[in-house]
N, C-alpha and C. Protein backbone atom coordinates (compact mmCIF):
# COMPACT_ATOMS: atom_id res chain seq x y z
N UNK A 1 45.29 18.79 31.30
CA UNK A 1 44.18 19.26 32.08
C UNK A 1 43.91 18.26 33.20
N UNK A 2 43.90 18.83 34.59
CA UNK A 2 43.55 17.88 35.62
C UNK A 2 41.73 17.32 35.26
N UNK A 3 41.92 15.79 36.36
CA UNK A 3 40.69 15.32 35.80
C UNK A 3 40.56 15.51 37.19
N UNK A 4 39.31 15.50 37.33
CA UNK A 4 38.39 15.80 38.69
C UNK A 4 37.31 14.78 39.42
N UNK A 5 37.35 13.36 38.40
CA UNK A 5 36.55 12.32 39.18
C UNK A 5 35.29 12.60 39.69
N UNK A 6 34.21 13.48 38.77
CA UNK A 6 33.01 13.18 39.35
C UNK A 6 33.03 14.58 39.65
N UNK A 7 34.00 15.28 40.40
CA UNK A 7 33.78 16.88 41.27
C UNK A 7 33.57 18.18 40.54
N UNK A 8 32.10 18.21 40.59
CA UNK A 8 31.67 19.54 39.35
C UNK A 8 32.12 20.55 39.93
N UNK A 9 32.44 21.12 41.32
CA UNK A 9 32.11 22.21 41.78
C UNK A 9 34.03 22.31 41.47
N UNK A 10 35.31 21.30 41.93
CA UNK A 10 36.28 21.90 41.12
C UNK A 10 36.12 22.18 40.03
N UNK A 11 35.42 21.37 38.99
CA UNK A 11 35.28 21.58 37.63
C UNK A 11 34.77 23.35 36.99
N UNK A 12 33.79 23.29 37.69
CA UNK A 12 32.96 25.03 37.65
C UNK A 12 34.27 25.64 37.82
N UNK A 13 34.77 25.44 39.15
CA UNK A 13 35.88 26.64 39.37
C UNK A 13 37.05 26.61 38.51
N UNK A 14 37.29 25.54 37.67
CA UNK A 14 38.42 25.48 36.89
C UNK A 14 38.10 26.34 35.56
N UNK A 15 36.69 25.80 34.64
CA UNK A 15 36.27 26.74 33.99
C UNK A 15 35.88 28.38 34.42
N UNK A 16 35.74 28.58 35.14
CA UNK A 16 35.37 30.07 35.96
C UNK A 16 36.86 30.55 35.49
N UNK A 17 37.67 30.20 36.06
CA UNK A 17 39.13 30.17 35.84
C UNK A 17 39.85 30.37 34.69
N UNK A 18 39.39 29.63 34.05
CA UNK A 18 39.51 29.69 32.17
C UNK A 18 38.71 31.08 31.83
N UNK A 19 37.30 31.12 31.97
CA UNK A 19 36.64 32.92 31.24
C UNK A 19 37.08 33.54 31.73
N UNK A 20 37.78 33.73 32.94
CA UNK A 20 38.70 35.35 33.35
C UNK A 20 39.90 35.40 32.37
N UNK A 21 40.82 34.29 32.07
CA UNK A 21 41.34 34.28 31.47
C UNK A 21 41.06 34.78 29.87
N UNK A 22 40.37 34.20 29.41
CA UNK A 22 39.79 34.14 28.13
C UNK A 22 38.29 33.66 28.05
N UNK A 23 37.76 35.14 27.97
CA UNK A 23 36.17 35.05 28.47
C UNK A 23 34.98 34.40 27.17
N UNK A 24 35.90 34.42 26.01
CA UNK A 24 35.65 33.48 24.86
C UNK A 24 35.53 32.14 24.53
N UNK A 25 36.27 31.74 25.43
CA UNK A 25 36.24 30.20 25.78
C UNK A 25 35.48 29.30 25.13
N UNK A 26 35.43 28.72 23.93
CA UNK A 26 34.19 28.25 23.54
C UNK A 26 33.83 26.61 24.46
N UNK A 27 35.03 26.01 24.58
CA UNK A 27 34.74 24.54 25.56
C UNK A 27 34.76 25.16 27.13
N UNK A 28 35.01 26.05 27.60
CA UNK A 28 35.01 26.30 28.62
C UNK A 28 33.18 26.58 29.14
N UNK A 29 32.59 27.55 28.30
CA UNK A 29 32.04 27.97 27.90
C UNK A 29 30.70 26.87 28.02
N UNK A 30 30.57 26.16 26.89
CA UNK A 30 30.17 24.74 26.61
C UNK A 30 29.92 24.02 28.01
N UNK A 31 31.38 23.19 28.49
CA UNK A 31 31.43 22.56 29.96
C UNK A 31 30.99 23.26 31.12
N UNK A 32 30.75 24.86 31.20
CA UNK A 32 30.24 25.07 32.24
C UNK A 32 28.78 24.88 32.40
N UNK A 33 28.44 25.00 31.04
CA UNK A 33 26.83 25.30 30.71
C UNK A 33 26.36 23.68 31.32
N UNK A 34 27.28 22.91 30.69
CA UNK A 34 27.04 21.34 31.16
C UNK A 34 26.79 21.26 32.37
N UNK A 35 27.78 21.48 33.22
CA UNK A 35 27.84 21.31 34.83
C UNK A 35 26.33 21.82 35.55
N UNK A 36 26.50 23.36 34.89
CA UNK A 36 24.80 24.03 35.26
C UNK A 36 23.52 22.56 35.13
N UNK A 37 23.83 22.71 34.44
CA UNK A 37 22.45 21.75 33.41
C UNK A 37 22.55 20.28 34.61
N UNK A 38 23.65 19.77 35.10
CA UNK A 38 24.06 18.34 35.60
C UNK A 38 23.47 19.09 37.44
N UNK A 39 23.70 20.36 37.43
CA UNK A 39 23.23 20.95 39.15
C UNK A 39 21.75 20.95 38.84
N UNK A 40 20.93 21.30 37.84
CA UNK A 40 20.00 22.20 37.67
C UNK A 40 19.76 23.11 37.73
N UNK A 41 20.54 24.12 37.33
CA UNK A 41 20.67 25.27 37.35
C UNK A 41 20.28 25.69 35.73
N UNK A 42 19.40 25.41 35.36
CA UNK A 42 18.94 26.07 33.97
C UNK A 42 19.39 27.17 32.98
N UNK A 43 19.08 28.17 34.06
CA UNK A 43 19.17 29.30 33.64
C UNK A 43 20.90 30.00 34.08
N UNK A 44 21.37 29.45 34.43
CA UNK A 44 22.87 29.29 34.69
C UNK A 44 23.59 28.78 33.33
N UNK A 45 22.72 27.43 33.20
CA UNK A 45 22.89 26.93 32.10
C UNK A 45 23.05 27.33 30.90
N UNK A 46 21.67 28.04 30.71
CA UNK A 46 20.92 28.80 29.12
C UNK A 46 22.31 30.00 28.98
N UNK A 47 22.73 30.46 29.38
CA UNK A 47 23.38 31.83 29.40
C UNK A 47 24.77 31.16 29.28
N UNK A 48 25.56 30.18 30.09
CA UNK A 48 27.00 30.03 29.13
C UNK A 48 26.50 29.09 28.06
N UNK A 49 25.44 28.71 27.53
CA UNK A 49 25.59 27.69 26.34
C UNK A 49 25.01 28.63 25.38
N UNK A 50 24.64 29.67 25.75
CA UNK A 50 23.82 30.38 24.42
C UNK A 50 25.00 31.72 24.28
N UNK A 51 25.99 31.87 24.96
CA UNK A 51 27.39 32.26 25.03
C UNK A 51 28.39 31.24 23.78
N UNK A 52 28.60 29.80 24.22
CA UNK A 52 29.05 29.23 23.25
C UNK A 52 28.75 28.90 22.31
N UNK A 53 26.93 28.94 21.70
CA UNK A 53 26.87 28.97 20.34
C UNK A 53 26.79 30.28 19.55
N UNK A 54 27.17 31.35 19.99
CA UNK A 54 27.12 32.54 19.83
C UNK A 54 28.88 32.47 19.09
N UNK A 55 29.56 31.63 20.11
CA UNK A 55 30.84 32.07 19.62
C UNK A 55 31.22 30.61 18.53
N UNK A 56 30.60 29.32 18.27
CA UNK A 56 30.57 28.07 17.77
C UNK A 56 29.31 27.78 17.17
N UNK A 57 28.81 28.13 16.23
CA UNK A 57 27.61 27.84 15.61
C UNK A 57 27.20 26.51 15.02
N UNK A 58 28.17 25.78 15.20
CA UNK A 58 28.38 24.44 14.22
C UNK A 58 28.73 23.64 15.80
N UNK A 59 28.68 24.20 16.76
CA UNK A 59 29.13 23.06 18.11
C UNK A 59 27.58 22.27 18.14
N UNK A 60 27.33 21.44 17.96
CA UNK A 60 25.97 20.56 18.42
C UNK A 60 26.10 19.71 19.43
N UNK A 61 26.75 20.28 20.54
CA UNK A 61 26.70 19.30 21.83
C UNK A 61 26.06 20.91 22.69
N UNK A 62 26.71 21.60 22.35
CA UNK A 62 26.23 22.91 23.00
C UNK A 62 24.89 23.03 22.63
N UNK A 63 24.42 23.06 21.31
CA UNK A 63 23.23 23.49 21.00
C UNK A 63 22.14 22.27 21.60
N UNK A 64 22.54 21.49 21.66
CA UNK A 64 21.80 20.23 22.09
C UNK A 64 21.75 20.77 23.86
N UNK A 65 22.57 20.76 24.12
CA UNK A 65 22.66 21.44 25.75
C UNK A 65 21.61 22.54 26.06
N UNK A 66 21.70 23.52 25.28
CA UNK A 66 20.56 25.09 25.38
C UNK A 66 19.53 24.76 24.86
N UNK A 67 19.28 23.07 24.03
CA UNK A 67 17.94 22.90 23.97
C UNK A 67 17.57 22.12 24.90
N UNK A 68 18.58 21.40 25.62
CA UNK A 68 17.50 20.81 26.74
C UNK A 68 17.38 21.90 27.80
N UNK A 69 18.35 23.28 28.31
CA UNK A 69 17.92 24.12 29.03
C UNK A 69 16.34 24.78 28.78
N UNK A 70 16.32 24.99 27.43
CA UNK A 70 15.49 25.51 27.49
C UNK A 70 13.83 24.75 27.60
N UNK A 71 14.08 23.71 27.29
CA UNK A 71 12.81 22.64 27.67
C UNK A 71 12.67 22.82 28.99
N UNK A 72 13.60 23.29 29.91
CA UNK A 72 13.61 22.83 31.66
C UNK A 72 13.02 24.10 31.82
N UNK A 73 13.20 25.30 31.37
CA UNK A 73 12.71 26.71 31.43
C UNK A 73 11.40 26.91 30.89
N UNK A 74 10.74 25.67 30.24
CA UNK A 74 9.55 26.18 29.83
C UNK A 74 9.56 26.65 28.28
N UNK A 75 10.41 26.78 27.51
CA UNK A 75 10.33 27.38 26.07
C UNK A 75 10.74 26.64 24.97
N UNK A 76 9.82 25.54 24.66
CA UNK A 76 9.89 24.43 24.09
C UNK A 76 10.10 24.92 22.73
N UNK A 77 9.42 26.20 22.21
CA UNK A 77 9.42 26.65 20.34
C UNK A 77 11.07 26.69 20.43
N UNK A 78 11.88 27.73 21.89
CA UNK A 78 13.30 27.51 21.66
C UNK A 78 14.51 26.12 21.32
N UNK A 79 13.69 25.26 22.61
CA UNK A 79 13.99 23.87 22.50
C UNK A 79 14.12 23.29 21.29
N UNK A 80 13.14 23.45 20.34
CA UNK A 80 12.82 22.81 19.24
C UNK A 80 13.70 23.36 18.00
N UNK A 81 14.04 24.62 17.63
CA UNK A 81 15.09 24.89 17.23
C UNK A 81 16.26 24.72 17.44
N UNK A 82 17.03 24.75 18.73
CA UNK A 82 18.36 24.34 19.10
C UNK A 82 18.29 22.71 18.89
N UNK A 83 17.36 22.03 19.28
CA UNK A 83 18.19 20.66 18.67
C UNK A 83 17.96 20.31 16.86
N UNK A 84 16.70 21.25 16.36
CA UNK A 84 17.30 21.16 14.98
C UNK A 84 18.63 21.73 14.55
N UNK A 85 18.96 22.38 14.73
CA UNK A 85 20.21 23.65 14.69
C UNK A 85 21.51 22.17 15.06
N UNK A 86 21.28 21.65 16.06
CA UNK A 86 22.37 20.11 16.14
C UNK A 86 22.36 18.97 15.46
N UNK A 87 21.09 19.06 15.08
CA UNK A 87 21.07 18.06 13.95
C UNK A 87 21.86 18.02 12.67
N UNK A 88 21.38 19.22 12.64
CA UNK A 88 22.11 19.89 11.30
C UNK A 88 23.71 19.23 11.45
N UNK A 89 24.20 19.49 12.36
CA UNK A 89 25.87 19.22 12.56
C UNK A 89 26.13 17.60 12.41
N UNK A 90 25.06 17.05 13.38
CA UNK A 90 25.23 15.88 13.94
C UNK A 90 23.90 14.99 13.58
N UNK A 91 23.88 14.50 12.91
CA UNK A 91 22.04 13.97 12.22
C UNK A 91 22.18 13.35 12.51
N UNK A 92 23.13 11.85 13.01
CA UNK A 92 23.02 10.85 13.18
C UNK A 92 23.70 10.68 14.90
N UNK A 93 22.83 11.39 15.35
CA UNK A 93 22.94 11.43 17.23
C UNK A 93 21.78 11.08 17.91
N UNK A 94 21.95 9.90 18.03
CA UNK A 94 20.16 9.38 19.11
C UNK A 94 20.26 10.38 19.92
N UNK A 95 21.10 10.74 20.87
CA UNK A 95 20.48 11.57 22.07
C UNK A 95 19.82 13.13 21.64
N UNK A 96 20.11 13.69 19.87
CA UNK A 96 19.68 15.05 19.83
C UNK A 96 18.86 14.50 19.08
N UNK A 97 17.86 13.41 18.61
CA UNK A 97 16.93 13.30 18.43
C UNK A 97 15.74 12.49 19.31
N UNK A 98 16.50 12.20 20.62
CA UNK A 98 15.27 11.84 21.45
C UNK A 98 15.01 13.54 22.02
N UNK A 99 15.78 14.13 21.88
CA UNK A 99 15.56 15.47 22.70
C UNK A 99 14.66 16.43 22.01
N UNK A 100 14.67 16.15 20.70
CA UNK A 100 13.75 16.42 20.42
C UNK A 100 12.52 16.00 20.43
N UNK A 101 12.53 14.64 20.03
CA UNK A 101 11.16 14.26 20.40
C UNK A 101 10.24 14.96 21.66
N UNK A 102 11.32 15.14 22.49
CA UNK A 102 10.72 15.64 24.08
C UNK A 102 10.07 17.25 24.03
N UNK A 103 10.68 18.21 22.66
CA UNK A 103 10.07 19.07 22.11
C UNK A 103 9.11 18.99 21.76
N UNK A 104 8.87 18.23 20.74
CA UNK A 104 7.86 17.30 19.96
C UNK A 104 6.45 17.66 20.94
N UNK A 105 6.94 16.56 22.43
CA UNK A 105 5.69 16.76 22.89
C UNK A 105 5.65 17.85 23.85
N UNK A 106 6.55 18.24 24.52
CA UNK A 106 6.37 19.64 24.81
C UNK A 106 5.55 20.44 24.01
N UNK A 107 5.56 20.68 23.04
CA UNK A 107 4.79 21.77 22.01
C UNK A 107 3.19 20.76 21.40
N UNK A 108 2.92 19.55 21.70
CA UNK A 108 1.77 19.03 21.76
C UNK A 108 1.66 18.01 20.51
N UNK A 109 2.51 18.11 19.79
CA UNK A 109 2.62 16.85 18.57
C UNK A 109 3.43 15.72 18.89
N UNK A 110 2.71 14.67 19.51
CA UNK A 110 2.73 13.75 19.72
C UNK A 110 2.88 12.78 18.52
N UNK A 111 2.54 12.87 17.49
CA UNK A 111 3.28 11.70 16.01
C UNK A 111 4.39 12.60 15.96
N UNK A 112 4.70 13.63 16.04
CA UNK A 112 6.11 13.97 15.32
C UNK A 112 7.29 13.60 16.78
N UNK A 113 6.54 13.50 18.40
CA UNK A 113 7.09 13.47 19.22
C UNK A 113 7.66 11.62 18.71
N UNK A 114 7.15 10.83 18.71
CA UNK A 114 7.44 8.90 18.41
C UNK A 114 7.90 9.17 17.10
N UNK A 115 8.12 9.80 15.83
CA UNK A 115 9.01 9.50 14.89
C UNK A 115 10.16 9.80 15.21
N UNK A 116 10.88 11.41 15.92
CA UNK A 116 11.70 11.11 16.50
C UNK A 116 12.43 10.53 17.71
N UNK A 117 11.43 9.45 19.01
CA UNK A 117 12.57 9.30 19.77
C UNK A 117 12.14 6.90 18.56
N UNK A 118 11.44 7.16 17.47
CA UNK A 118 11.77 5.89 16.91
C UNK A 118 12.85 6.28 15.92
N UNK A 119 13.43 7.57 15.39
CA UNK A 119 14.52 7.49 14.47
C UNK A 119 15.88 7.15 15.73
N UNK A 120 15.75 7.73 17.00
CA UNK A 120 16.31 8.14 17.67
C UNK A 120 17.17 6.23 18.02
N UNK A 121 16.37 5.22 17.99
CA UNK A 121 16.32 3.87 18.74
C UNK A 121 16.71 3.54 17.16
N UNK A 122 16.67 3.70 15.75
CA UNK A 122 16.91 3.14 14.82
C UNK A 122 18.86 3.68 14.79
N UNK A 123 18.84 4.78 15.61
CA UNK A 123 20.72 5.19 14.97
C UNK A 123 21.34 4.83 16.41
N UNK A 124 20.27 4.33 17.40
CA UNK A 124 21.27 3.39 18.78
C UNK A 124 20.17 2.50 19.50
N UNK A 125 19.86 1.34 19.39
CA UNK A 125 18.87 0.10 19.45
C UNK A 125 18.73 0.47 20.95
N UNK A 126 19.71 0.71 21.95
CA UNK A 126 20.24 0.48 23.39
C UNK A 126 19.59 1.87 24.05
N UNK A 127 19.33 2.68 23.40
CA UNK A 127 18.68 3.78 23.85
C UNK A 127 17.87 4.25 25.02
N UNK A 128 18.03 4.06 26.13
CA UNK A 128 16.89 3.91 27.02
C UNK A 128 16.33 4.86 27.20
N UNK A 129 16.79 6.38 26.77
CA UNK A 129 15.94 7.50 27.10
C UNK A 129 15.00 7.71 25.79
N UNK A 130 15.23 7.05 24.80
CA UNK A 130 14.64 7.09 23.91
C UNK A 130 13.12 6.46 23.75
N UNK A 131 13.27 5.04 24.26
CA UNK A 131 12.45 3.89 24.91
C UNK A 131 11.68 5.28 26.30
N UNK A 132 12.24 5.42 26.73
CA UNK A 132 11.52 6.06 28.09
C UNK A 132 10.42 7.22 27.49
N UNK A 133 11.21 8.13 26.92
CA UNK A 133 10.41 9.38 25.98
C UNK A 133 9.22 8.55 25.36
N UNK A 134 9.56 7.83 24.19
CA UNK A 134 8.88 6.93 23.47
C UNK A 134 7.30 6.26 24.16
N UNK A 135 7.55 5.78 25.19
CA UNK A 135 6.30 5.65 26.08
C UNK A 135 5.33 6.42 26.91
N UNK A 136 6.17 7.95 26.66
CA UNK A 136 5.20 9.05 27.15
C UNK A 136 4.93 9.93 26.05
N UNK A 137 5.19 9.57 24.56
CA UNK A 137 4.82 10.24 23.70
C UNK A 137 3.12 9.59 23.02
């Protein structure tokens, strides 16, 4: 697979490229939703990542992905399920438990928002989004 150095918009078109091919794609699928999410394109986003856990139920980079889309969209009860739903896979991932935390306070619970981005700094010390969340929880 060519590497692209940074260039999302070859990247988009390479995956674009891949779902005509095989519109199942589950990493295709996945990486585009990424790229969305890296433009801000949310809702670009929400729709190939809720595509790839549709077809990967056990992917928790995806589900972690459609839960931070959906925090950016406003639908934090969704948020808050998709990164439990990654946990499940992946429990010991600081970044899908600071993301939640960010649910946490999205939805207004602020102690449950600081237990997870402090479990989050206990499974990676170096954490800075965790530390960052952490001070607005």
């Amino acid at each position: 697979m060519p590497r692209f150095k940074g260039d999302l918009k070859a990247a988009a078109s390479l995956y674009h490229t891949i779902l005509l091919k095989v519109p199942a794609h589950k990493g295709a699928l996945n990486n585009l939703g990424a790229i969305h999410l890296q433009n801000g394109d949310w809702h670009a986003a929400a729709k190939h990542l809720e595509e790839a856990v549709t077809r990967d139920a056990q992917n928790a980079d995806a589900w972690n992905n459609l839960g931070v889309a959906c925090l950016e969209t406003g639908d934090a009860r969704r948020a808050f399920s998709c990164f439990e739903t990654a946990l499940k896979a992946k429990p010991r991932d600081s970044d899908i438990h600071t993301n939640l935390g960010a649910a946490h306070r999205a939805l207004g619970d602020l102690a449950a928002a600081r237990v997870s981005h402090q479990k989050a700094l206990s499974l990676d010390p170096a954490c800075a989004k965790a530390y960052n969340n952490l001070a607005w929880s």
